[in-house]
Structure formats: C-alpha cells, structure tokens
Protein backbone atom coordinates (compact mmCIF):
# COMPACT_ATOMS: atom_id res chain seq x y z
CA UNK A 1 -96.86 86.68 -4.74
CA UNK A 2 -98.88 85.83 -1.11
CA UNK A 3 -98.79 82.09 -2.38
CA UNK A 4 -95.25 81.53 -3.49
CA UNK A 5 -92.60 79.90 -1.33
CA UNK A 6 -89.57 81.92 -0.59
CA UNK A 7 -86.59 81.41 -1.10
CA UNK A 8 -83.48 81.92 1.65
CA UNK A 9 -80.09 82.59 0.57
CA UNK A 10 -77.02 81.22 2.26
CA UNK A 11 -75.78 77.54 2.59
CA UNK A 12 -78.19 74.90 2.63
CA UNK A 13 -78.41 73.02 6.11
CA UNK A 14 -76.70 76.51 7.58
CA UNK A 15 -79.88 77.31 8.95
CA UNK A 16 -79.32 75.99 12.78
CA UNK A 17 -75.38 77.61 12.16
CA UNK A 18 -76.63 81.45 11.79
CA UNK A 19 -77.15 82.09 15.47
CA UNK A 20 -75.06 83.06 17.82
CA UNK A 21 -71.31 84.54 17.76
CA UNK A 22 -69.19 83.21 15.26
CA UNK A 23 -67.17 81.40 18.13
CA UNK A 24 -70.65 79.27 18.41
CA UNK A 25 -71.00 78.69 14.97
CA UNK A 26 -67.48 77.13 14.56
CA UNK A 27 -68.09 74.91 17.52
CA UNK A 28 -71.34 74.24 15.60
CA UNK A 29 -69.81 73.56 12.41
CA UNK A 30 -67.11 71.40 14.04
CA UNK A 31 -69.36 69.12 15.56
CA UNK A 32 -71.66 68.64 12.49
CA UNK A 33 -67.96 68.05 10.73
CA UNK A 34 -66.98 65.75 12.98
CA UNK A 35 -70.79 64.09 13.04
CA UNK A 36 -70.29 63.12 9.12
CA UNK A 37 -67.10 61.94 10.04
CA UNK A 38 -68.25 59.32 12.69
CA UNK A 39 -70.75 58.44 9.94
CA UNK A 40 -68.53 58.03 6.96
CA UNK A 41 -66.27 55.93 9.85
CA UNK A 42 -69.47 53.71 10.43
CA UNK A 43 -70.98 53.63 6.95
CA UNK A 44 -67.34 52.65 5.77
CA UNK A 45 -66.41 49.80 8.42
CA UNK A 46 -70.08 48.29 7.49
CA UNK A 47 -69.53 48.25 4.08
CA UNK A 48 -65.69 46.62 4.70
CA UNK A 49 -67.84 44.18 6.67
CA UNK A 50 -69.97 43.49 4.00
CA UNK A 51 -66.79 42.66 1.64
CA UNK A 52 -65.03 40.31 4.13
CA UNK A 53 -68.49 38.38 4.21
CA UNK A 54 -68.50 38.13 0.69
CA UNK A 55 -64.74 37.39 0.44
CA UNK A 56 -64.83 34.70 3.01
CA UNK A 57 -67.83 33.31 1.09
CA UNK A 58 -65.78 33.30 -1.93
CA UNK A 59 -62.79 31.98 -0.68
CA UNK A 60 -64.33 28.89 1.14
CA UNK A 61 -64.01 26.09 -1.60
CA UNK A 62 -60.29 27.36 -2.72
CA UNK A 63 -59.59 27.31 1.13
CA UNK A 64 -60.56 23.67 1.82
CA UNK A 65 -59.25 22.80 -1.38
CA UNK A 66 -56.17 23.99 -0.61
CA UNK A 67 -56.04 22.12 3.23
CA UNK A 68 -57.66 18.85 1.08
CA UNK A 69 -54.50 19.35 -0.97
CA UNK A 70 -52.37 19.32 1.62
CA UNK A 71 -53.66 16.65 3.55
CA UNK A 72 -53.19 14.55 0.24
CA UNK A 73 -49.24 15.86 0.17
CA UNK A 74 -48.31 14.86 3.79
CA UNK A 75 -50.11 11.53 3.26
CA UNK A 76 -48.00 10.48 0.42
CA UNK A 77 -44.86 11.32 1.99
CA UNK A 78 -44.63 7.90 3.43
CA UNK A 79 -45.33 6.07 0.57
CA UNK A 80 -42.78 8.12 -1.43
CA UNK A 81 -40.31 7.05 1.59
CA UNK A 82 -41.31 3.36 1.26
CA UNK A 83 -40.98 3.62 -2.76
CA UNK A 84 -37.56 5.03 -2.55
CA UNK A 85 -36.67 1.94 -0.08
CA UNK A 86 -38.67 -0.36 -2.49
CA UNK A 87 -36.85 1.30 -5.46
CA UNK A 88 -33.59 0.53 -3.91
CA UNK A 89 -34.97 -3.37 -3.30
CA UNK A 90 -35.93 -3.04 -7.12
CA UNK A 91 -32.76 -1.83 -8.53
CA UNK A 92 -30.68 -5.03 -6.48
CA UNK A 93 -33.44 -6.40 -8.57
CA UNK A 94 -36.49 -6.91 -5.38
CA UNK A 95 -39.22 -5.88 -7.29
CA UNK A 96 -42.58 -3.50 -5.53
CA UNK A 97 -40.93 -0.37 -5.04
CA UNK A 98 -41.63 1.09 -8.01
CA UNK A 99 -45.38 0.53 -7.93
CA UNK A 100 -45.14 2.59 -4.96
CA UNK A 101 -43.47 5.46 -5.78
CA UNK A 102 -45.28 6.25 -8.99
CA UNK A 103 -48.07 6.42 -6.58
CA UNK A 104 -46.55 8.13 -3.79
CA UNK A 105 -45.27 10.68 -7.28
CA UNK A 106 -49.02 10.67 -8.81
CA UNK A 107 -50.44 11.45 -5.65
CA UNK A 108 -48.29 14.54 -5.08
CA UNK A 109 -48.48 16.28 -8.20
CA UNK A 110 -52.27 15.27 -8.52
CA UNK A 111 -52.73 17.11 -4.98
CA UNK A 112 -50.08 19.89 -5.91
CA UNK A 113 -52.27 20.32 -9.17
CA UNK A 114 -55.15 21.15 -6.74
CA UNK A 115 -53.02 23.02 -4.26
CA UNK A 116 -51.70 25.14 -7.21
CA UNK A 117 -55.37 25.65 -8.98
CA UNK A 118 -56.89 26.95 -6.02
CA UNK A 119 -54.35 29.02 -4.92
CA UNK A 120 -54.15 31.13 -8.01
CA UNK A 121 -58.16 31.59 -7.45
CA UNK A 122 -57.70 32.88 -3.93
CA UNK A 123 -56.71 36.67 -5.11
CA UNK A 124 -60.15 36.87 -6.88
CA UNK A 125 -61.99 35.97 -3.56
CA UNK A 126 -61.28 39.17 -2.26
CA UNK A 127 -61.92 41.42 -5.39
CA UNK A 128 -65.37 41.98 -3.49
CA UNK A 129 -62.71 44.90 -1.28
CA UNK A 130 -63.12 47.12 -4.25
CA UNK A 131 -66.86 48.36 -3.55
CA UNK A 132 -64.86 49.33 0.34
CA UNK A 133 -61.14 50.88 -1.44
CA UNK A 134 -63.74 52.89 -4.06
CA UNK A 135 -65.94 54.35 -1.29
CA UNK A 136 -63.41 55.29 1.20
CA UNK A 137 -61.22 57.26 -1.91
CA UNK A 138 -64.48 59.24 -2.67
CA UNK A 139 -64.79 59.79 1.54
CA UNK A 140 -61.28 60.87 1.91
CA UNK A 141 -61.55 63.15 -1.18
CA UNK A 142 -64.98 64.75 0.89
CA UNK A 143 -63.48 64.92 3.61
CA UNK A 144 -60.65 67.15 2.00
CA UNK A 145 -62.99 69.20 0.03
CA UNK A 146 -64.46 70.08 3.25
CA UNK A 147 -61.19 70.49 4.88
CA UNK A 148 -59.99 72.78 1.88
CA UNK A 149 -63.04 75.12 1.32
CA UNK A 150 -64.30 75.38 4.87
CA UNK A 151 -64.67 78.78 6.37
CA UNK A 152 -64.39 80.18 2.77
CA UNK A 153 -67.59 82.36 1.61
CA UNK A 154 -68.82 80.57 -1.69
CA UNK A 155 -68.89 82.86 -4.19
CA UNK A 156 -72.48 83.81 -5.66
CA UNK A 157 -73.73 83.40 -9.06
CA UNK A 158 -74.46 86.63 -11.25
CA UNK A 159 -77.89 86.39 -12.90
C-alpha cells in the first residue's frame, strides 16, 4: 500500500482554501471567483474580437457593393432630370429625351438591383457573432452555477 498514491477528499483546487479562518477562506474564494471572472471577461471580448474580424471580412464586398450602387444611383439622377426635360421636348414632338431616360431608368434599377442583392447578404456577414452569443450563454450560466451553489457543502457519494 507504501506505493500507491493517495487520495484527498474535499473539492478539487480547495487545497490553497483550507487554511486559515473561514473569514480568509471567503476572501480567498472571492478572489479566485472574481479571477475566473476577469478571465471569462477577457477570453469573451477576444473571442467577440475574433467575430467582428471575421464579420468585417465578410461584409467587405456587400459593403462596397452597396457604396458602388449608390454611386451609380446619384449619377443617374441627372440624366433622369435631362430625360424628363428631353421627354417633354419629345412629346411637343423634339425627339432625344427618351433615349435618355431609359438610360437614366436602366441605370437605376440596374444599380438598385445591386444595392438590393447585397443588402439582403449583409445579415449573413455577421452570423460569425454566434461562436461569441453561444460562449457568453454557457459563461453566464457558470457564472450562476457558481453563484447558486457556492458556500453549499456538496453532498458525498455513498459507496
């Protein structure tokens, strides 16, 4: 029995937490409490980190896209104002006004097509926040587990 390892009851890791009153030991267990904490805290914000890279990464073509899009938009307004002059001219029977507003018109919705195609791709850039929402529910829900059963005695198994 000289060569076997033996075994210590108790919590694990409440080895440096036995000594001392039981005023030290709460001060002890606070500060290991609140140690996990400030690591969860910085374990969490790195991994939120993490997602926004990936999100931005994601989002990038949709995002220029998008400003492409509009740029296309604002510069067909004037040629949609000089069609609607021309169509005027055309209608009293003038004649180049409607050349250019079907392409002031085909310029808008071709760069509205765009706008609207890459906007509805924009809310799966940042699915990547999932991995962060996930890990911080399990944290919170260790966090109250610890809360909840803290400075109860954990009951011992009956061989």
């Amino acid at each position: 029995m000289a060569d076997q390892a033996a075994v210590r009851g108790g919590n694990p890791g409440a080895e440096n937490l036995g000594n001392g009153t039981p005023e030290q030991r709460v001060v002890g267990g606070l500060a290991e409490f609140g140690n996990d904490i400030a690591t969860l805290l910085e374990l969490q914000a790195k991994l939120a980190m993490a997602d926004l890279k990936d999100s931005l990464q994601l989002a990038m073509v949709p995002m220029v896209l998008i400003f492409l899009g509009f740029l296309f938009i604002v510069g067909a307004l004037p040629v949609l104002l000089f069609g609607v002059a021309e169509l005027v001219a055309v209608a009293l029977k003038i004649g180049i006004g409607w050349a250019l507003l079907l392409t002031g018109a085909s310029t808008v919705v071709v760069a509205g097509t765009v706008v609207f195609v890459s906007a509805r791709q924009m809310p799966t850039s940042f699915s990547s926040f999932r991995r962060s929402r996930e890990e911080f529910a399990r944290n919170l829900a260790w966090v109250r587990t610890v809360l909840l059963y803290s400075g109860r005695s954990v009951p011992r198994r009956s061989r």
